[in-house]
Protein backbone atom coordinates (compact mmCIF):
# COMPACT_ATOMS: atom_id res chain seq x y z
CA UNK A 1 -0.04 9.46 -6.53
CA UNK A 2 2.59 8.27 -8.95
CA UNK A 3 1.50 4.57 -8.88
CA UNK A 4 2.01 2.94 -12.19
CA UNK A 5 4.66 3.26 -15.48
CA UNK A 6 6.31 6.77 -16.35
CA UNK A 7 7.77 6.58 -19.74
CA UNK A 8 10.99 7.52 -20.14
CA UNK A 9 10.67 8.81 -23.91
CA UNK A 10 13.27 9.21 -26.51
CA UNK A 11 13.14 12.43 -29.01
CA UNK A 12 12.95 11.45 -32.09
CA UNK A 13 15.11 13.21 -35.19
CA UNK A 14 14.64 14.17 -38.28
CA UNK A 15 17.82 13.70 -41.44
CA UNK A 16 19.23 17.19 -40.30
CA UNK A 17 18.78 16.69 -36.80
CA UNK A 18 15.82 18.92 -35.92
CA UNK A 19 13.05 17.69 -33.88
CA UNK A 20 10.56 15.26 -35.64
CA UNK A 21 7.13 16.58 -34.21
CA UNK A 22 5.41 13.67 -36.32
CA UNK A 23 7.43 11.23 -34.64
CA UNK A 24 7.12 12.38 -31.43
CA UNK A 25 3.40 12.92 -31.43
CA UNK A 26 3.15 8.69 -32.94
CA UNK A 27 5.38 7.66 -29.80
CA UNK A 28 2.99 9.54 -27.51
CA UNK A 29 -0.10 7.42 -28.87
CA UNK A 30 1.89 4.15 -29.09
CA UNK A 31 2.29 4.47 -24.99
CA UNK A 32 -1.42 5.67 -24.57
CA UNK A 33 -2.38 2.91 -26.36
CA UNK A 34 -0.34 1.12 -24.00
CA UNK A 35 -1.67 2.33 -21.02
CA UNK A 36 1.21 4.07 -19.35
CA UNK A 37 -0.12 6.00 -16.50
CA UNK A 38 2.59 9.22 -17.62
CA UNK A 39 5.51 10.11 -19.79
CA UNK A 40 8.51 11.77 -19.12
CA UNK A 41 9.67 13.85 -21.68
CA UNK A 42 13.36 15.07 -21.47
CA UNK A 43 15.32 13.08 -19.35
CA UNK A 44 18.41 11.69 -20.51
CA UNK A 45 16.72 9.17 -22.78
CA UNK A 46 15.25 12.01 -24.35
CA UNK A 47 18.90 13.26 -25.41
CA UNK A 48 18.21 16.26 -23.31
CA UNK A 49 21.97 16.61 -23.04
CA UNK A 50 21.92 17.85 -26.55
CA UNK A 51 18.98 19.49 -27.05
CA UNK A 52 18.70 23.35 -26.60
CA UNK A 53 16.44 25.18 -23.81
CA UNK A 54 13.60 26.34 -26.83
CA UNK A 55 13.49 22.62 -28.33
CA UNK A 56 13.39 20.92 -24.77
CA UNK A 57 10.07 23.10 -23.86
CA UNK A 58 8.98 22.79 -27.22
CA UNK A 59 8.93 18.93 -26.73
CA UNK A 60 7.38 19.00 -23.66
CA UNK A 61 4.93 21.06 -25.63
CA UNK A 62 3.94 18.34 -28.08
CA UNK A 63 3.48 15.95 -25.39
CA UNK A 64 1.11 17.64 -23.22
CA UNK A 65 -0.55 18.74 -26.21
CA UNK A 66 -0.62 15.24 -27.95
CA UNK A 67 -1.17 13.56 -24.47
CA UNK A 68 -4.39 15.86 -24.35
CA UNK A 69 -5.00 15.20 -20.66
CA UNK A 70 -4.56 11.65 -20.82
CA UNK A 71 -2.07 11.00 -19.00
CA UNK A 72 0.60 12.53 -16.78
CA UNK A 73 3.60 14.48 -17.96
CA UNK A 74 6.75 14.65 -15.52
CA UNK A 75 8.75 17.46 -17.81
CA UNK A 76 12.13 16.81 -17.78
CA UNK A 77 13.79 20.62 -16.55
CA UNK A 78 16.75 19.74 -14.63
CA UNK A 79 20.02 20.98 -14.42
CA UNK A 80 23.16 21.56 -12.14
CA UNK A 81 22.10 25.68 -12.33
CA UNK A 82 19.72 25.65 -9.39
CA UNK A 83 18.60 28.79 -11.34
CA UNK A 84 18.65 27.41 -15.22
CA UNK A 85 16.12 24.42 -13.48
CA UNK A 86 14.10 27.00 -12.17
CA UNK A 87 13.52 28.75 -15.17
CA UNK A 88 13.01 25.49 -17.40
CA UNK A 89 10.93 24.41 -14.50
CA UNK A 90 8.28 27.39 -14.79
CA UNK A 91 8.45 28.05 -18.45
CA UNK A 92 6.96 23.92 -18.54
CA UNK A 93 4.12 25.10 -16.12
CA UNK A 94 3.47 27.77 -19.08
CA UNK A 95 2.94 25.03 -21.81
CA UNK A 96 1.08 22.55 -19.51
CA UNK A 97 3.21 19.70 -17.72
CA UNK A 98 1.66 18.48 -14.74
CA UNK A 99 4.72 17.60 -12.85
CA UNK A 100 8.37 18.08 -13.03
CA UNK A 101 11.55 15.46 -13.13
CA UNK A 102 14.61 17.46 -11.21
CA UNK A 103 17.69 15.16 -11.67
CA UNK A 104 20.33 15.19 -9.06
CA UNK A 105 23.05 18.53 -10.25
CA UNK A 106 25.73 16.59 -12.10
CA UNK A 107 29.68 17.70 -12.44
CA UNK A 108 29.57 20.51 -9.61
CA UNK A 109 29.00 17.53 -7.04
CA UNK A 110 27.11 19.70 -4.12
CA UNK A 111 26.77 19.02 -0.77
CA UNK A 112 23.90 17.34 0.73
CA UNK A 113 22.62 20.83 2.28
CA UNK A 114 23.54 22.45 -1.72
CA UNK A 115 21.26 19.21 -2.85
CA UNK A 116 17.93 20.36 -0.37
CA UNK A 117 18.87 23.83 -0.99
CA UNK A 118 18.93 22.74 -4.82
CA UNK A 119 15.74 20.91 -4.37
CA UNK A 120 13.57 22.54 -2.41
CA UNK A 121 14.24 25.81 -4.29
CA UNK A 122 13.08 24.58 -7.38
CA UNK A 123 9.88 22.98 -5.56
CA UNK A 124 9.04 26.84 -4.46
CA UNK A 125 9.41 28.19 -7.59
CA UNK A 126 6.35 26.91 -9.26
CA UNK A 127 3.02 24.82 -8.33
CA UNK A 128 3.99 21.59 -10.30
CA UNK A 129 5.04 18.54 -8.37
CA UNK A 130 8.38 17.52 -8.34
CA UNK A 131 9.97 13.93 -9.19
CA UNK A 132 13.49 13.88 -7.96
CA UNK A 133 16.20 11.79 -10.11
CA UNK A 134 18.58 10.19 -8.12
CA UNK A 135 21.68 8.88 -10.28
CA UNK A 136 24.97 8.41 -9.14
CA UNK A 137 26.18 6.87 -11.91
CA UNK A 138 26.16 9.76 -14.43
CA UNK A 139 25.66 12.93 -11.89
CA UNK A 140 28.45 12.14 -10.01
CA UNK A 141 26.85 12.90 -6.60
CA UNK A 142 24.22 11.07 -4.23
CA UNK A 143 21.33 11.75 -2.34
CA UNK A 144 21.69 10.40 1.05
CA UNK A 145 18.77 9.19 3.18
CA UNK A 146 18.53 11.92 5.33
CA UNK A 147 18.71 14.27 2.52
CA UNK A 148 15.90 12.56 0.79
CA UNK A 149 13.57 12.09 3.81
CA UNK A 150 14.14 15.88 4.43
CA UNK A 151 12.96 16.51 0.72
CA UNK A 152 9.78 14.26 0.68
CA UNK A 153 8.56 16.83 3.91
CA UNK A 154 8.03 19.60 1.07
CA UNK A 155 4.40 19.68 0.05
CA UNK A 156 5.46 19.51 -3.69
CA UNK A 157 8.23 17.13 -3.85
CA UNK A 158 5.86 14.03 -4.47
CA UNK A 159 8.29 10.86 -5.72
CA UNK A 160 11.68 9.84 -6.01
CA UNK A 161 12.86 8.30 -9.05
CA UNK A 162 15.56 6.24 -7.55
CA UNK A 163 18.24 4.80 -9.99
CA UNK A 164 21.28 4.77 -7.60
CA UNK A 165 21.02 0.54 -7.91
CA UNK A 166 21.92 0.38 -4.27
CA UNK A 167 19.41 -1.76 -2.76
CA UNK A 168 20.20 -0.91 0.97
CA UNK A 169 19.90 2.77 -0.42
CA UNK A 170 16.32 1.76 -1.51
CA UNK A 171 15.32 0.09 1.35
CA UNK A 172 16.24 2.58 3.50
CA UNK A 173 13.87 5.32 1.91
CA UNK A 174 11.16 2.78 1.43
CA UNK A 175 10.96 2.13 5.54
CA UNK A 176 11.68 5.94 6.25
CA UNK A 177 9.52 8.18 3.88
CA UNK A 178 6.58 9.52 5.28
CA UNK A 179 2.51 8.51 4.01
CA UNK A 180 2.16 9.77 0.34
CA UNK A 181 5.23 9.90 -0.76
CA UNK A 182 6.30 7.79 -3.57
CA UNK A 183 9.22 5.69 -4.67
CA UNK A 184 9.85 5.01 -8.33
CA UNK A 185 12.18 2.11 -9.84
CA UNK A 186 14.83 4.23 -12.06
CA UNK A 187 15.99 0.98 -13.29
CA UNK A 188 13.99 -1.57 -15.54
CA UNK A 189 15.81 -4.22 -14.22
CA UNK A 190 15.11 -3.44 -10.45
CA UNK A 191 11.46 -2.50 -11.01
CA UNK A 192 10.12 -5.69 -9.31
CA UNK A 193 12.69 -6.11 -6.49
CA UNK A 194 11.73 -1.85 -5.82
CA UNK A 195 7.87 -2.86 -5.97
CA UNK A 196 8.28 -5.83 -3.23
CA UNK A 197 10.36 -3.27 -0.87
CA UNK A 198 7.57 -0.73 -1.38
CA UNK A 199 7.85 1.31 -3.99
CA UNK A 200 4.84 1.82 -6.65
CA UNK A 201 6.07 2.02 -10.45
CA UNK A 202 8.85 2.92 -12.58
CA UNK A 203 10.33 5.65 -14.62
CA UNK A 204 10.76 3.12 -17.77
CA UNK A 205 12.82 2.91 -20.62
CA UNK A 206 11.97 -0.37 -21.85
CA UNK A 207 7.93 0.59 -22.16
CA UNK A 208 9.01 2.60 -24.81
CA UNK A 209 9.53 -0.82 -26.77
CA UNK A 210 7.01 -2.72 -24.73
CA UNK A 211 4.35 -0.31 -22.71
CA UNK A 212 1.73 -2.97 -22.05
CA UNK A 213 3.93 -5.58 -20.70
CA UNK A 214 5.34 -3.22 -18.32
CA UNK A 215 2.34 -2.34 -17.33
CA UNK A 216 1.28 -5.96 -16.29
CA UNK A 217 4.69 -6.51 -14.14
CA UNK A 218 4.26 -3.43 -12.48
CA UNK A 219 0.56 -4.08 -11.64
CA UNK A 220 0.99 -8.14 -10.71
CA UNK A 221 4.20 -6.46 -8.35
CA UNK A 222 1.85 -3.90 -6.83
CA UNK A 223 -1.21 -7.25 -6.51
CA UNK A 224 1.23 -9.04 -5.01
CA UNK A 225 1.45 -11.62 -7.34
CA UNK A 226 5.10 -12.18 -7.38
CA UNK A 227 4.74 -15.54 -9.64
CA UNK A 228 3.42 -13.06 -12.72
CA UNK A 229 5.17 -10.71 -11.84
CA UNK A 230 8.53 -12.82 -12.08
CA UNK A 231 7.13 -14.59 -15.25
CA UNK A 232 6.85 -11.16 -16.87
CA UNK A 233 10.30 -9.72 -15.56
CA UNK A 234 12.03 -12.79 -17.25
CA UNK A 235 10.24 -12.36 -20.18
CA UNK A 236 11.05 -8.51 -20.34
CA UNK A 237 14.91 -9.15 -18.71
CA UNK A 238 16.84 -9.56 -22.94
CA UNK A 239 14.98 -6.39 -23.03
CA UNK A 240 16.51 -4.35 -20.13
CA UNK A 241 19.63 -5.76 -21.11
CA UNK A 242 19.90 -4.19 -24.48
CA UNK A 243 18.51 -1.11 -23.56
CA UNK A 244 21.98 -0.87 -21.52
CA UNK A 245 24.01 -2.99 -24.50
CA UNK A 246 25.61 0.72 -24.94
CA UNK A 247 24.70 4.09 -23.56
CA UNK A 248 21.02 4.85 -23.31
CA UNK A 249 19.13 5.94 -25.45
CA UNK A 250 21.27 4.13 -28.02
CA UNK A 251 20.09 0.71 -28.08
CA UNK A 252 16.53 2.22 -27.38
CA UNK A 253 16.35 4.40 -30.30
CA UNK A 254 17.66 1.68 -32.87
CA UNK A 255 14.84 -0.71 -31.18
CA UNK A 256 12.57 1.71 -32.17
CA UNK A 257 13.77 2.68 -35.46
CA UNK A 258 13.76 -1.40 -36.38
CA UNK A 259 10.17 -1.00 -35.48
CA UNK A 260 9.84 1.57 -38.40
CA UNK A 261 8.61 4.27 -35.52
CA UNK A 262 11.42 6.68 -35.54
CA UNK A 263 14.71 7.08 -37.78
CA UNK A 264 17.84 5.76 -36.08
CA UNK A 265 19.17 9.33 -35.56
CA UNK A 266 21.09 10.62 -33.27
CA UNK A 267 23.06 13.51 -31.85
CA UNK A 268 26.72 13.59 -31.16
CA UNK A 269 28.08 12.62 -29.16
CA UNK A 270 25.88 9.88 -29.23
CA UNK A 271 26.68 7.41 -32.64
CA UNK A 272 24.79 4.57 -33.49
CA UNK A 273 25.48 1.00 -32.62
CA UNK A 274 28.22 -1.14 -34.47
CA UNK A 275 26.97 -4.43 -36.26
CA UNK A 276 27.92 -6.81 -33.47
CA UNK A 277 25.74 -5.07 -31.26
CA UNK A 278 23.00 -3.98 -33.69
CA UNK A 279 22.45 -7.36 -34.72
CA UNK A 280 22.15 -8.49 -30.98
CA UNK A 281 19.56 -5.65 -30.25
CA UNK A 282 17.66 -6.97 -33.31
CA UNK A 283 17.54 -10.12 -32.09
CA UNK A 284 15.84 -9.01 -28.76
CA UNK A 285 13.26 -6.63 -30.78
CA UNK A 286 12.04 -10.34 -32.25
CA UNK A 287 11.45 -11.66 -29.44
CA UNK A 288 9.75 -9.19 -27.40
CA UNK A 289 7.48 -7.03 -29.51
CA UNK A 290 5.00 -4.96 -28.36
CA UNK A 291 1.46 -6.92 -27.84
């Protein structure tokens, strides 16, 4: 079901830090045109850290309704309140996302039972299919194999965006997940070694620079054709580099702002890059532009 490139998309601001629909709305046809099968507004390259509950439905908002059925769109509604990301969760159902991205409750580190309690609760509490975000890196807290296998049982928890970088980890729910149940790359840079162990796209950061090219690795990975597919993940690797030159979506955003697409604007406590590494983020955007 979830076979192909998620977009990972960054909100774009305005001079006094509101929302830029106009912006937003652009971005969303710049990755149709690229022929992402979804985008994920509202994850943490989204800034969703910073943005308040009204503007983080009211983005998802502008997507589905610039997105116009075109695509999916995984609505970013997460949150360490079980309850919060249940509320989020239904009040995207009300303006018209299709599935829902439920990243792994940061800071109060949970058990694994609190994580499928967590989980599954959210899953009941609406129709929409569920993504689930595993990252250890900024939640603070893992979702063990057993944990996750128990998860992909529920009739609505459909994929697992996996972005814990431990291989093993990867392999392990790749061999044990049951038929239908997806695994998604949560790292650019891992997207082809995740597609050779069995998994079927990514959640992407780097197709918001370069959408199509993405979308040729991750179909030569799912063909089989590793020799493309390694052609195209050397050509794309400066890229997921400087995506990660300094905290996402910092890099990303000035990427996109040197493509005159969005203003380089951020929120604290996010700040914008210093010269040494704007200059070698520039560099990158020359060489890989979007087709």
């Amino acid at each position: 079901m979830y076979r192909g490139v998620y977009t990972a998309l960054v909100t774009p601001f305005n001079t006094d830090k509101s929302v830029d629909e106009g912006a937003l709305r652009a971005l969303v046809d710049f990755q149709m045109d690229g022929g992402v099968t979804g985008i994920v507004p509202m994850g943490t390259t989204g800034e969703s850290p910073t943005v308040t509950h009204d503007e983080n439905i009211d983005v998802i908002r502008i997507v589905v309704d610039q997105v116009a059925g075109r695509a999916e769109v995984i609505a970013g509604t997460g949150s360490n309140s079980t309850a919060e990301a249940v509320r989020m969760t239904r009040l995207a159902a009300e303006v018209g996302a299709t599935a829902t991205l439920q990243v792994t409750p940061y800071y109060n580190k949970p058990t694994q039972e609190g994580l499928y309690a967590h989980f599954t609760t959210i899953a009941d509490a609406t129709d929409l299919r569920m993504v689930v975000y595993n990252i250890p890196g900024r939640s603070a807290c893992n979702i063990e194999t057993d944990t996750m296998i128990r998860l992909a049982d529920h009739p609505r928890i459909a994929a697992l965006k996996e972005a814990s970088g431990n291989m093993a980890q990867v392999m392990d729910v790749c061999d044990r997940k049951p038929a239908g149940f997806d695994v998604l790359s949560g790292d650019d840079n891992l997207t082809l070694p995740i597609l050779a162990l069995g998994g079927v796209g990514v959640v992407s950061v780097a197709s918001n620079i370069a959408p199509k090219l993405m979308g040729e690795l991750v179909t030569a990975g799912l063909a089989q054709d590793y020799q493309r597919a390694r052609e195209l993940h050397y050509r794309l690797l400066p890229l997921f580099r400087g995506i990660f030159l300094q905290s996402n979506p910092i890099p990303v955003k000035h990427m996109l702002a040197a493509m005159g697409m969005i203003g380089e604007i951020y929120r604290l406590p996010l700040t914008p890059l210093n010269e040494a590494d704007a200059a070698a983020v520039d560099a990158i955007v020359k060489k890989v532009r979007p087709e």
